[in-house]
Protein backbone atom coordinates (compact mmCIF):
# COMPACT_ATOMS: atom_id res chain seq x y z
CA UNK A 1 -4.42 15.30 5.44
CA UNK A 2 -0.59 14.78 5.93
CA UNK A 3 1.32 12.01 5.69
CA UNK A 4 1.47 10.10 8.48
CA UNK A 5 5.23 8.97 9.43
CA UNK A 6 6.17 5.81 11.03
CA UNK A 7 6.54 7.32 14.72
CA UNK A 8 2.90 9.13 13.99
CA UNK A 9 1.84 5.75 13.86
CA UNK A 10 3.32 3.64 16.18
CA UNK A 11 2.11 6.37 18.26
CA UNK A 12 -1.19 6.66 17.49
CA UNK A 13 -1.66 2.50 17.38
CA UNK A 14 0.15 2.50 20.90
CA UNK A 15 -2.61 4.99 22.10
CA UNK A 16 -5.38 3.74 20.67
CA UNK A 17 -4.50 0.59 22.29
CA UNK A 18 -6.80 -0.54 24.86
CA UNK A 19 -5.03 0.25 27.86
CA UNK A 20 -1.40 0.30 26.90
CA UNK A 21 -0.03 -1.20 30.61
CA UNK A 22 2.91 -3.45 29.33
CA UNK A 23 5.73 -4.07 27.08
CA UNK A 24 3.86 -6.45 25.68
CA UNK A 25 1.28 -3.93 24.66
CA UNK A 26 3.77 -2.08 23.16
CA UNK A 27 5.56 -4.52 21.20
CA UNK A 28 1.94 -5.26 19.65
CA UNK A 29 1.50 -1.62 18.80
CA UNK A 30 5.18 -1.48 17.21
CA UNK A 31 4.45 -4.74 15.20
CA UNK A 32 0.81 -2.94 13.66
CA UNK A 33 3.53 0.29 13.09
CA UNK A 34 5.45 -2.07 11.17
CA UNK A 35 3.13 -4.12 9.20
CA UNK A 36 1.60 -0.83 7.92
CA UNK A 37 5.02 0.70 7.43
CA UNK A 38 5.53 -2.62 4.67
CA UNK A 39 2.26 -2.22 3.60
CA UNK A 40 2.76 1.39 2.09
CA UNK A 41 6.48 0.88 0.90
CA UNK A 42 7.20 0.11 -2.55
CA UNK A 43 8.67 -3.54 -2.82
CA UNK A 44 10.20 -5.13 -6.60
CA UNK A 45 7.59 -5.40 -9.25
CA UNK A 46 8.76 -9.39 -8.64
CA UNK A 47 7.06 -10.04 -5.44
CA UNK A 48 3.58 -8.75 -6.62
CA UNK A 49 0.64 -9.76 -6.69
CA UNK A 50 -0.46 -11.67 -9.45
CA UNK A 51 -4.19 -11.55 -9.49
CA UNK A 52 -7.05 -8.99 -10.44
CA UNK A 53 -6.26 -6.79 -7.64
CA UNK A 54 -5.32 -3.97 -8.39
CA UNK A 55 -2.00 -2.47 -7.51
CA UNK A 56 0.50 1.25 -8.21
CA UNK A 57 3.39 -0.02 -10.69
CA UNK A 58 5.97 2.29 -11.11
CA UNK A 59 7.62 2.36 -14.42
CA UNK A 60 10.93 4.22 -14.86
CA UNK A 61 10.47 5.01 -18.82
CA UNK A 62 7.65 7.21 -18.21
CA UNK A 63 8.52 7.86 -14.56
CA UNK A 64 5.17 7.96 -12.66
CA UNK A 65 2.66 5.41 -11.50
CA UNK A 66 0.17 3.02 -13.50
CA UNK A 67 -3.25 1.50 -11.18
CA UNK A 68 -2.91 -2.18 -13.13
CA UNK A 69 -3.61 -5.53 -11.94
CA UNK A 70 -2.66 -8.84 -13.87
CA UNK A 71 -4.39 -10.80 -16.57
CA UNK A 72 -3.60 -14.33 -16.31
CA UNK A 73 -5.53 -15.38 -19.41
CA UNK A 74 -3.31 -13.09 -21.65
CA UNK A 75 -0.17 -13.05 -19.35
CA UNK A 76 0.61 -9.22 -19.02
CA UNK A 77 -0.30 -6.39 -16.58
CA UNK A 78 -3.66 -4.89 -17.58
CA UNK A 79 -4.32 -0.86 -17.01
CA UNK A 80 -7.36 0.02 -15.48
CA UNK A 81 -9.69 0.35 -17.88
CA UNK A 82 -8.80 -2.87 -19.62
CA UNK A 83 -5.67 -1.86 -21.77
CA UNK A 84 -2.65 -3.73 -22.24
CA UNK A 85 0.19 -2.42 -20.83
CA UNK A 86 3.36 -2.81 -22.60
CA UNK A 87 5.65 -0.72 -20.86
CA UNK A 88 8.06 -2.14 -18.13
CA UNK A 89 7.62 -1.56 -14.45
CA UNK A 90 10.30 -1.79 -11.76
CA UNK A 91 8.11 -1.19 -8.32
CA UNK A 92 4.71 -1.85 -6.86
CA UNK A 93 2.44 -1.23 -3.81
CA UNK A 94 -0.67 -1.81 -2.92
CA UNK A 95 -3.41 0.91 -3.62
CA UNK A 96 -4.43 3.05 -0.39
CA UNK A 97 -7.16 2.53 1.59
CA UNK A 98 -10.62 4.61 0.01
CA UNK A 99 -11.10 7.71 2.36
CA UNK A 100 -13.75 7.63 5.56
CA UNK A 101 -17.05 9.44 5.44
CA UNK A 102 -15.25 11.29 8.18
CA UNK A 103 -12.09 12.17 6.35
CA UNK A 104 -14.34 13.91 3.70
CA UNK A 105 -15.86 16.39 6.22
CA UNK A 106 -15.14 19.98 6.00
C-alpha cells in the first residue's frame, strides 16, 4: 500500500465525511488532514514522549531508526527488547498504526 499524501487524505476524510454540505464540514475534514499530517511527521527528540510507549528515534550516528520508549527508573531510552541505548537520537515519531485484517487480504 502507498503512501498516502496529505491531499490523499484530506480527501479521503472530506469524503468519508457524513454528508460533506458546508464549509464547516470541510474545515473539520482539513483539521483531521492536519492532525494526522503532525501525527506522522518527525518532531525533535525534545518534545517526546517520556513514558513506556513506544516511539521511532532517529539517530544520526548510525543513521536509521531505533523502536525505544523511556525508562524513568534508570533515566535513558530503552530499545525494545529491554537494552540500554546509549547512542544519541535527534528525531522521533510515533509508531504507525498495526495493519487491518482487511489491509492483509490478498
Amino acid at each position: 500500500m502507498a503512501e498516502k499524501t496529505l491531499g490523499r487524505i484530506a480527501q479521503e476524510a472530506f469524503w468519508n465525511a457524513t454528508g460533506p454540505t458546508s464549509a464547516d464540514d470541510w474545515e473539520v475534514a482539513v483539521s483531521a488532514a492536519i492532525a494526522e499530517y503532525e501525527a506522522r511527521r518527525w518532531k525533535a527528540i525534545a518534545t517526546a514522549p517520556r513514558t513506556r510507549q513506544y516511539i521511532l528515534a532517529y539517530s544520526p550516528e548510525r543513521k536509521m531508526s531505533f523502536q525505544v520508549c523511556w525508562d524513568h527508573e534508570w533515566g535513558y531510552w530503552q530499545m525494545m527488547g529491554g537494552g540500554k541505548c546509549t547512542m544519541e537520537f535527534t528525531l522521533w515519531t510515533a509508531l504507525p498504526a498495526p495493519p487491518k485484517e482487511a489491509d492483509n487480504a490478498a
